[in-house]
Protein backbone atom coordinates (compact mmCIF):
# COMPACT_ATOMS: atom_id res chain seq x y z
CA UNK A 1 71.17 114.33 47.70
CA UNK A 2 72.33 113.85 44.26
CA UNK A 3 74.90 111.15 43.56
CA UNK A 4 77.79 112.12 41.69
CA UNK A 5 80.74 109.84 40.42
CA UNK A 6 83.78 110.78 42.73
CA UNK A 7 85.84 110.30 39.28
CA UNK A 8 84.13 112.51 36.94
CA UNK A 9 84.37 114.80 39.60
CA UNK A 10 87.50 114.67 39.36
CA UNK A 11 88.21 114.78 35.68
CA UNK A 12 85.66 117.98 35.54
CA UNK A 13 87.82 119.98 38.47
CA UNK A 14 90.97 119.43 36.67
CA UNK A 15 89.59 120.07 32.81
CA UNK A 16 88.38 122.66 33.73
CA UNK A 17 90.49 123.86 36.10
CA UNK A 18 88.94 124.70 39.43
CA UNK A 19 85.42 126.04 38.06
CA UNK A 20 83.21 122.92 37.98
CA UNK A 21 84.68 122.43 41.94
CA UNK A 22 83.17 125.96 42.31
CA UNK A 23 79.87 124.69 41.16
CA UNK A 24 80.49 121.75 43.00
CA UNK A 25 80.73 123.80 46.09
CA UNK A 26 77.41 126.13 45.26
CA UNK A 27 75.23 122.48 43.96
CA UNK A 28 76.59 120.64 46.85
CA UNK A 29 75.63 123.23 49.24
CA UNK A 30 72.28 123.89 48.77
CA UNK A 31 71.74 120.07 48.82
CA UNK A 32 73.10 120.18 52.27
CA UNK A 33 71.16 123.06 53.06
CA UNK A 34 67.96 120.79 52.54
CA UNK A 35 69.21 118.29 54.66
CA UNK A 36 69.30 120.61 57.78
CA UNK A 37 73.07 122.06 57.47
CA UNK A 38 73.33 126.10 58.27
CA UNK A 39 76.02 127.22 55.20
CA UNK A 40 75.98 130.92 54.11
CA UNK A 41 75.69 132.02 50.68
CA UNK A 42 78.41 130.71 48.53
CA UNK A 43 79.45 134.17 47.64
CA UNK A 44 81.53 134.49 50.46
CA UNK A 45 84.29 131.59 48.64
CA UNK A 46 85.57 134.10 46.38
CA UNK A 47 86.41 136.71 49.63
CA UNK A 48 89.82 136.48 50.59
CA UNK A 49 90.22 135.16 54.20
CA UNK A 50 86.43 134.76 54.73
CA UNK A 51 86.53 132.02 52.42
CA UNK A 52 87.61 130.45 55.37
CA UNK A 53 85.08 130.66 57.38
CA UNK A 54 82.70 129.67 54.40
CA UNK A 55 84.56 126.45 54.12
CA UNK A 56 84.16 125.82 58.20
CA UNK A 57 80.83 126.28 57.68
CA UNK A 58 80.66 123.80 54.41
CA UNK A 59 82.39 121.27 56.25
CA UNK A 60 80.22 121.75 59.46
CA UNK A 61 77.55 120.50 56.85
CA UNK A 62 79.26 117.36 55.98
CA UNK A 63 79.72 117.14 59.26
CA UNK A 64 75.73 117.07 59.93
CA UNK A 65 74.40 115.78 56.70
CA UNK A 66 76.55 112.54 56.91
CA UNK A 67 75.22 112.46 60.74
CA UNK A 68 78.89 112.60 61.80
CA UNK A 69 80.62 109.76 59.33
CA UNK A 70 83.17 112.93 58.27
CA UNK A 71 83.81 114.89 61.16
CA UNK A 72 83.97 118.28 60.11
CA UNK A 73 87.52 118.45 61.39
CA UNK A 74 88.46 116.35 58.61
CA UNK A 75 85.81 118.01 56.30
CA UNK A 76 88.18 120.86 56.55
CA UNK A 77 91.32 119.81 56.50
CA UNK A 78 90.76 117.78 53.45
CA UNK A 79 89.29 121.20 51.85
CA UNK A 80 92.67 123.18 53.15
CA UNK A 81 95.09 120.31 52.69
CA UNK A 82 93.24 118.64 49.44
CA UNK A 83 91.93 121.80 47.41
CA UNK A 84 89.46 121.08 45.09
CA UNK A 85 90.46 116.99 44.86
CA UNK A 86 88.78 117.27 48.14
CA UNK A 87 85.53 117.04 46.85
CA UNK A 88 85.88 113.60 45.54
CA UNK A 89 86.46 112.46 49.14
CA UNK A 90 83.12 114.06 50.52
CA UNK A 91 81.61 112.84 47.63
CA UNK A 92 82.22 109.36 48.57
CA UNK A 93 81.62 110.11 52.06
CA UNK A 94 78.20 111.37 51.37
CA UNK A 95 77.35 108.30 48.83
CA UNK A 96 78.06 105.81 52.29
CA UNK A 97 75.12 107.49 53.76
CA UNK A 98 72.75 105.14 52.39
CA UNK A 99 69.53 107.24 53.86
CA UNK A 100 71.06 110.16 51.28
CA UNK A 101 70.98 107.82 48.63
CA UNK A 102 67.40 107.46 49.14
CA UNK A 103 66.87 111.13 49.42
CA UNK A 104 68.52 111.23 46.05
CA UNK A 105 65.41 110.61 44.27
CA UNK A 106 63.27 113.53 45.45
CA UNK A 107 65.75 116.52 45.18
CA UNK A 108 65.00 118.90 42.35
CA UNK A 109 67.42 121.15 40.95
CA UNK A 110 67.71 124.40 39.27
């Protein structure tokens, strides 16, 4: 997976308030995707009450793609409780996983 800076992160969710999270969310996703996790299309985020379930799902795919280090318990409630500042926590999480890191090199994006 691709390594992002928890801080710009960060900075980019609250410039520009909420929409680089959203790509975030969409980027991060289909990385996780890759890696074996089962998310739905990221479409479903901007549904009212489903958006729920999508972000179960999303943080079932922590859950797997960090090979349980961030249960995806706490995925979630950090994406309820945390909002969008969230993300900089899973994006630390998923830096730990130093087998990721390695992955890193190979992914290419769109």
């Amino acid at each position: 997976m691709q390594r992002r800076d928890p801080l710009m992160v960060a900075v980019l969710s609250i410039v520009t308030l909420g929409i680089y999270a959203l790509v975030w969310y969409v980027k991060t996703k289909r990385e996780m995707n890759t890696q074996g996790a089962q998310i739905p299309t990221a479409w479903l985020i901007i549904i009212p009450i489903v958006n729920i379930y999508w972000l179960w799902k999303f943080s079932e795919g922590v859950e797997t793609v960090t090979k349980g280090g961030l249960s995806g318990a706490v995925a979630f409630l950090l994406l309820i409780l945390l909002s969008y500042m969230s993300c900089v926590l899973m994006v630390v999480a998923m830096a730990d996983n130093p087998e990721l890191a390695k992955q890193g090199r190979h992914i290419r994006h769109h």
